[in-house]
N, C-alpha and C. Protein backbone atom coordinates (compact mmCIF):
# COMPACT_ATOMS: atom_id res chain seq x y z
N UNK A 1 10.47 -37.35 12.69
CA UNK A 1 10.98 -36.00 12.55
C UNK A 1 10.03 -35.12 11.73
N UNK A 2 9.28 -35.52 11.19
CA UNK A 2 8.57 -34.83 9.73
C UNK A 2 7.03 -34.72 10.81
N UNK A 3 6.94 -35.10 11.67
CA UNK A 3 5.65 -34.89 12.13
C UNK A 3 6.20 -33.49 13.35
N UNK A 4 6.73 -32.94 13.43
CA UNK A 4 7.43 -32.15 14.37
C UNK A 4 6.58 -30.83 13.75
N UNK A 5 6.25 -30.19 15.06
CA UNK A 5 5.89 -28.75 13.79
C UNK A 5 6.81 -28.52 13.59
N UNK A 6 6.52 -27.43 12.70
CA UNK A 6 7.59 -26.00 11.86
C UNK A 6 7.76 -25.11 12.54
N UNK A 7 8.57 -24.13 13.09
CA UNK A 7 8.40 -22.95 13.38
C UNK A 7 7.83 -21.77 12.67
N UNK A 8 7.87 -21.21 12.74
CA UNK A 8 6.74 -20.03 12.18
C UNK A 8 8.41 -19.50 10.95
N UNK A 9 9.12 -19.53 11.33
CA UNK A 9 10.56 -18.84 10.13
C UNK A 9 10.74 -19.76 9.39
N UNK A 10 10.31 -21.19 9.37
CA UNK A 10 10.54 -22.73 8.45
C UNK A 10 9.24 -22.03 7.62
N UNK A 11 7.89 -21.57 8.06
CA UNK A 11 6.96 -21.60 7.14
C UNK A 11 7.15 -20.68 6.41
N UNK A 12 8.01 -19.55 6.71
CA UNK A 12 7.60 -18.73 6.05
C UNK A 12 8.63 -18.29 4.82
N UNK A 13 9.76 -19.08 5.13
CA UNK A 13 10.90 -18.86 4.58
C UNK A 13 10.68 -19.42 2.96
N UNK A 14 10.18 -19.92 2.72
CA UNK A 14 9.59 -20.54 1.33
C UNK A 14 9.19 -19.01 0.63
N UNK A 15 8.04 -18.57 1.11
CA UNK A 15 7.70 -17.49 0.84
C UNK A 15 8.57 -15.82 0.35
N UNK A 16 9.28 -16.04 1.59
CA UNK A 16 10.36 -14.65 1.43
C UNK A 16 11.51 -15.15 0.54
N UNK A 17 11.87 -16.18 0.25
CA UNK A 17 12.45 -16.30 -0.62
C UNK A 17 12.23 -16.60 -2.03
N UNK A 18 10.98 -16.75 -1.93
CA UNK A 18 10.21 -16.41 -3.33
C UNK A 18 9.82 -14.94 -3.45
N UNK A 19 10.03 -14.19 -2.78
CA UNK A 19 9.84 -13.04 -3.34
C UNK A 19 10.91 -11.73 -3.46
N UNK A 20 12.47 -12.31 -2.38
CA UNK A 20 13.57 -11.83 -2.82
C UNK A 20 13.96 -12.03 -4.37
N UNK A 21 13.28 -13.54 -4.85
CA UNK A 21 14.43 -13.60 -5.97
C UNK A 21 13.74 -13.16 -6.80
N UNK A 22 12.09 -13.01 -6.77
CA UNK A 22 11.17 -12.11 -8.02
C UNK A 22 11.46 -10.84 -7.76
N UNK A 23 11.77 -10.34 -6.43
CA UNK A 23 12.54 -8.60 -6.81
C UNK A 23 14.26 -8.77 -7.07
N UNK A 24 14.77 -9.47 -7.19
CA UNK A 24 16.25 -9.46 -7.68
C UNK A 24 16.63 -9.84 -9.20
N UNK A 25 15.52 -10.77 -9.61
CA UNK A 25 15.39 -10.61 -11.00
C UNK A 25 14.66 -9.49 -11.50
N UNK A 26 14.04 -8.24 -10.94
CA UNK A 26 12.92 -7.08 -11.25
C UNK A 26 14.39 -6.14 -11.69
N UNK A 27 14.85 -6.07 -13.28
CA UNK A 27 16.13 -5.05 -13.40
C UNK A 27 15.42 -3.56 -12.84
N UNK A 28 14.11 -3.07 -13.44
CA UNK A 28 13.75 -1.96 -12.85
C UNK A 28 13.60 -1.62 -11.66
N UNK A 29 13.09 -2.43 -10.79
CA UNK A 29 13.14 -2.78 -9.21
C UNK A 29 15.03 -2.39 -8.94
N UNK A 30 15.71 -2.65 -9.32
CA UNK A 30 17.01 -3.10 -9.36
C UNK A 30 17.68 -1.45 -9.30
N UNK A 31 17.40 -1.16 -10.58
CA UNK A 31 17.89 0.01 -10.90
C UNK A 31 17.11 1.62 -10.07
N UNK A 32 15.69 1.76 -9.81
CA UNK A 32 15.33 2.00 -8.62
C UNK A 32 15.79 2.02 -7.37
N UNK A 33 15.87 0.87 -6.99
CA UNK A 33 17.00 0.72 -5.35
C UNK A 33 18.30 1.82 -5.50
N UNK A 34 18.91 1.67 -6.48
CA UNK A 34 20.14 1.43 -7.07
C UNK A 34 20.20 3.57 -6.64
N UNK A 35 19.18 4.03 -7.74
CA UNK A 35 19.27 5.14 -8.22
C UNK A 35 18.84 5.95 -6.61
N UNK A 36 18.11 5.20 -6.16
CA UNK A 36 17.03 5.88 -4.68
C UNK A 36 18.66 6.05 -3.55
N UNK A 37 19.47 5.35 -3.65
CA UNK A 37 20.23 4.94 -2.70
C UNK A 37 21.89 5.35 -2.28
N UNK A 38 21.93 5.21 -3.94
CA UNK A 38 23.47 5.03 -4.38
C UNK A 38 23.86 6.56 -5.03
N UNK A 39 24.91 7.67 -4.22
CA UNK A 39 25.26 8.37 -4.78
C UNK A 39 26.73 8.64 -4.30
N UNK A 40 27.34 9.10 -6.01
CA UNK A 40 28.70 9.02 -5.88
C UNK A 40 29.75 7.52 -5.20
N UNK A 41 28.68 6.32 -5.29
CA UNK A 41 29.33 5.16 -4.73
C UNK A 41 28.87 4.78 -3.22
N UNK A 42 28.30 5.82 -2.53
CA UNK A 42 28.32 5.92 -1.30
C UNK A 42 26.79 5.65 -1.10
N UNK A 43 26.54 4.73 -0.20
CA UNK A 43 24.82 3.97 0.03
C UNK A 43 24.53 5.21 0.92
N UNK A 44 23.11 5.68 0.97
CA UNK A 44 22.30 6.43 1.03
C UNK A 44 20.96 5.87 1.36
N UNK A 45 20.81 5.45 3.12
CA UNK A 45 19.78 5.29 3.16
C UNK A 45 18.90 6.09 3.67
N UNK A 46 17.73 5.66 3.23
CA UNK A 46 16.41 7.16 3.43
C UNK A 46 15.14 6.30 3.91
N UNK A 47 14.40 6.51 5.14
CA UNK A 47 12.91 6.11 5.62
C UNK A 47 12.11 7.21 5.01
């Protein structure tokens, strides 16, 4: 089983989830999102 490739979302998933949880621990990152997004309670998204 271990000699099977990976798919390309097995390799990479290590990765993106190392870098969700270094921006979810980022409080300024946090509060940014937060402030960019959130008004009056109501999400506010913007491209």
């Amino acid at each position: 089983m271990a000699d099977l490739p990976r798919t390309r979302r097995d390799k990479l998933k290590p990765r993106i989830v190392m870098l969700v949880d270094r921006l979810q621990s980022d409080n300024r990152q946090l509060q940014k999102w937060h402030d960019d997004h959130w008004v009056d309670n109501t999400l506010h998204w913007r491209i």
